[in-house]
Every structure is written in C-alpha cells, then in structure tokens.
Protein backbone atom coordinates (compact mmCIF):
# COMPACT_ATOMS: atom_id res chain seq x y z
CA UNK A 1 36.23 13.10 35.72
CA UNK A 2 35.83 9.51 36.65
CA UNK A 3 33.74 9.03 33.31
CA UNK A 4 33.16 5.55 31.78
CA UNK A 5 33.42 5.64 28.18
CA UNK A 6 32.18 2.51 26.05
CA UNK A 7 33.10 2.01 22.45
CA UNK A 8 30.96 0.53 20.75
CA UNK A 9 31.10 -1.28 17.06
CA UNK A 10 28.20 -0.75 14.49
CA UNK A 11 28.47 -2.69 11.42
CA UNK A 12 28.55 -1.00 8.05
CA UNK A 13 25.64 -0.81 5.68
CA UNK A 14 26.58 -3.22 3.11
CA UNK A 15 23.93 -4.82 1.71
CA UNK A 16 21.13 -2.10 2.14
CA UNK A 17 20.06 -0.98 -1.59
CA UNK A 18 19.71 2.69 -0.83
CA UNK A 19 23.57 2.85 0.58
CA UNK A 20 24.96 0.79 -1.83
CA UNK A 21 23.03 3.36 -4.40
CA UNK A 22 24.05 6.32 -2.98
CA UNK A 23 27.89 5.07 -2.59
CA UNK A 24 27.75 3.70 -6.10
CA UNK A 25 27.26 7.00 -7.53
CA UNK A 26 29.23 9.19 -5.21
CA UNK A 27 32.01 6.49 -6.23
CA UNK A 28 31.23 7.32 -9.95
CA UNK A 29 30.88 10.54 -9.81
CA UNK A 30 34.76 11.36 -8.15
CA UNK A 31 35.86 8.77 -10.74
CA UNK A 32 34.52 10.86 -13.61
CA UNK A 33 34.63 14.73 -12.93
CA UNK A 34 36.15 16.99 -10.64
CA UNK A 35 33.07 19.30 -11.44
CA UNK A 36 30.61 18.41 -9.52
CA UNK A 37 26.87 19.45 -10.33
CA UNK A 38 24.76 20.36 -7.15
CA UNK A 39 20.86 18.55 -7.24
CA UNK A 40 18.77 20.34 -4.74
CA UNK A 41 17.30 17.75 -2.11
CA UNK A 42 13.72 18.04 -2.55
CA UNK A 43 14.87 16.63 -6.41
CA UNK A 44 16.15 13.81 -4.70
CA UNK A 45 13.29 13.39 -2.39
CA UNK A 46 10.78 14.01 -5.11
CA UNK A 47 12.87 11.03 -7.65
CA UNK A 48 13.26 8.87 -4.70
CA UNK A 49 9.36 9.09 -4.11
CA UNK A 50 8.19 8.38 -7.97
CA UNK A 51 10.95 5.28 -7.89
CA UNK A 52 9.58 4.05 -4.77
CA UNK A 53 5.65 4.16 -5.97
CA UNK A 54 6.87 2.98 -9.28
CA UNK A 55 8.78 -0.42 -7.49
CA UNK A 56 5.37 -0.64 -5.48
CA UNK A 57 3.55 -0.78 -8.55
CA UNK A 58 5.90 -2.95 -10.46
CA UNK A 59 5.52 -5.47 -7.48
CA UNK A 60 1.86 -4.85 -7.29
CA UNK A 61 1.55 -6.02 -10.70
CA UNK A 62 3.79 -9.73 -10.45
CA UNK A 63 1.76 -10.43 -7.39
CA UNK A 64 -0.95 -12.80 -6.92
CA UNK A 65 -3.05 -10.23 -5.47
CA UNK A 66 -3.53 -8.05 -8.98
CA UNK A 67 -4.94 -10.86 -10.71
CA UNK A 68 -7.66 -11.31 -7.94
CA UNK A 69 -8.22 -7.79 -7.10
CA UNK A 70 -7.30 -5.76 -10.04
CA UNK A 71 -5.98 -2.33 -10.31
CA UNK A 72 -6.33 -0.50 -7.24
CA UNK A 73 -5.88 3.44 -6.79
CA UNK A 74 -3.22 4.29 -4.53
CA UNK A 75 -3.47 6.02 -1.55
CA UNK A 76 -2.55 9.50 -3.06
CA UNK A 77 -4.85 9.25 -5.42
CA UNK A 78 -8.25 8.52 -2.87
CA UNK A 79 -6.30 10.55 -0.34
CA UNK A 80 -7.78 13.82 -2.57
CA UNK A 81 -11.47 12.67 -2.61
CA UNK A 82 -11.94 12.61 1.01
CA UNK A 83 -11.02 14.36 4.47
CA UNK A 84 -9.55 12.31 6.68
CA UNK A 85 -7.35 9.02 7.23
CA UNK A 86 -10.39 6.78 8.34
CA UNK A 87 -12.16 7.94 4.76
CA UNK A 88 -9.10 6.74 3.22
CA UNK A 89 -8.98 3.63 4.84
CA UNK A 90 -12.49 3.00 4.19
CA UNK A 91 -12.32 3.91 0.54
CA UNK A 92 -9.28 1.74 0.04
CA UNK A 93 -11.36 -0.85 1.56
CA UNK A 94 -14.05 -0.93 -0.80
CA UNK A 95 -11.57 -0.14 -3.70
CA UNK A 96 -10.06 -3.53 -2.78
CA UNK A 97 -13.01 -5.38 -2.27
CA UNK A 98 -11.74 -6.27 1.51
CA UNK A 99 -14.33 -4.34 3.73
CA UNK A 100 -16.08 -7.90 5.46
CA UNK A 101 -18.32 -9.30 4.03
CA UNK A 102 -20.00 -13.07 3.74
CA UNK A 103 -18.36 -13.56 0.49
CA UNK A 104 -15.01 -12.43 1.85
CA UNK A 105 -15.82 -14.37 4.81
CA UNK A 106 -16.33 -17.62 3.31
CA UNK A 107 -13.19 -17.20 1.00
CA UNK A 108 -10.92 -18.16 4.51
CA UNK A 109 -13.88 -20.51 5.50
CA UNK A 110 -15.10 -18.53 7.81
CA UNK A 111 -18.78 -18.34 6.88
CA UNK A 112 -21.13 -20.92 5.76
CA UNK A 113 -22.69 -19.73 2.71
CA UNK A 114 -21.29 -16.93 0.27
CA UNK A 115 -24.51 -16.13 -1.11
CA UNK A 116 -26.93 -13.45 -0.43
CA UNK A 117 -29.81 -15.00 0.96
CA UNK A 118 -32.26 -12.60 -1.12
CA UNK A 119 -30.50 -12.48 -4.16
CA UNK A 120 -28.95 -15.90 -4.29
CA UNK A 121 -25.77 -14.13 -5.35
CA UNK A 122 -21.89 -14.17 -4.18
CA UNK A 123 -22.51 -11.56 -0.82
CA UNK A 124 -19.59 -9.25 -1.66
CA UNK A 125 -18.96 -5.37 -1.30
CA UNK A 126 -19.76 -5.10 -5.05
CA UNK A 127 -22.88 -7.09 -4.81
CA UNK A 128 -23.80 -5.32 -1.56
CA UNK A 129 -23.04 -2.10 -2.82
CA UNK A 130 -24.27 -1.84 -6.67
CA UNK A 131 -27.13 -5.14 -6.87
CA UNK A 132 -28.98 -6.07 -3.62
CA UNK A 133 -32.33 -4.86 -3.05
CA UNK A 134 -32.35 -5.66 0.37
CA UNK A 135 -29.26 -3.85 1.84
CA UNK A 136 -28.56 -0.40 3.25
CA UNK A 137 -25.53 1.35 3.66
CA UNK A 138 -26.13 2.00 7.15
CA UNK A 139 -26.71 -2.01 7.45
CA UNK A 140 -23.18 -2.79 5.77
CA UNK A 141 -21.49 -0.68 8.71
CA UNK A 142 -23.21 -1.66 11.77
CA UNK A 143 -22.38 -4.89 10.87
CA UNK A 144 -25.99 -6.55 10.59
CA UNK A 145 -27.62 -8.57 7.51
C-alpha cells in the first residue's frame, strides 16, 4: 500500500488535577468493591460544575481583587436579568465597577484628575450612576463628559 505510518509518543497526564482525580477514585473504587454503583453523567457534570464555581469563589475571596471590589454576582446569576451576552458583559461591568471611567482612569495614571468636575467627587461608575447631577446615561456610553 506504500503507506507511511508515524508513531508518535504523547506523554501521560500526570500532574493534571482532574486525571489524577478521576484515576484516584477509579483506583479506590476496584480496591474496595467488586459492586460497582453506576452515577449518571449529567451527576457528574452537574458536581463538577458546583466544585468548579465553588473553587472560583473560594479564589475570588483570597484575592486582592475582593477586598477592592467586593462581592460580585456571577455570571449565572446577571445572565437571567438580561437578553443577551453584550447585556451581560455590560452588567458585569458596572457590577465590578470597571466600565471606564476618570476615576478608573486615574487609578493606572491614566487621567489627570479623578474628580468630577461638577461635583468635586471621585468620577466613578457609582458616582456617575447614583450622585451626579450633570450626567446622562446616554453621555456615559458615547464616551463624552
């Protein structure tokens, strides 16, 4: 058939949490029982999704990021009060408190002045949103001030 064939190595999966996990317990659970008790996948998928929010959160929570931003709604969550992905994004934005602004702007010293030049406050989304007198909605996202 004059084919080529080409073997090729691929090197295990040591070291990757999930397959360790997964060969952990299959290990354990030939050691223990000849019975074995059938999970239906969409268990496993449904555990393997609450763990995997639950490690975000833990990590969430020891970051730096918490103590400056507090607790922010995850995506599921603000995914149900709005239609579409860019809602979401937006939302999550404003959740966060990272939608530009001339507060957020001058935090990376890339503004001159954080204040509001009305108000004489810091120019953030909550300012913007909830205290100024002098800004619109529609000014916040056409990006003029």
């Amino acid at each position: 058939m004059n084919e080529n064939i080409s073997l090729l190595w691929v090197p295990g999966h040591s070291g990757i949490f999930w397959n360790e996990k997964a060969d952990s317990l299959a290990k354990q659970v030939t050691d223990s029982t000849s019975f074995i008790e059938w999970i239906a996948s969409e268990d496993i998928i449904s555990n393997l999704k609450k763990q995997s929010i639950q490690i975000t959160h833990d990590n969430y929570r020891r970051s730096k990021y918490q103590a400056m931003i507090g607790n922010v709604p995850d995506i599921i969550t603000i995914s149900k009060w709005t239609g579409n992905r860019v809602q979401d994004r937006l939302i999550a934005r404003i959740i966060s408190k990272t939608i530009i602004t001339p507060g957020l702007l001058h935090r990376f010293n890339l503004h001159p002045d954080p204040l509001c030049i009305v108000c004489n406050e810091n120019n953030d989304i909550s300012h913007i949103l909830l205290k100024c007198k002098n800004m619109h909605l529609s000014e916040l996202f056409s990006g003029t001030n």
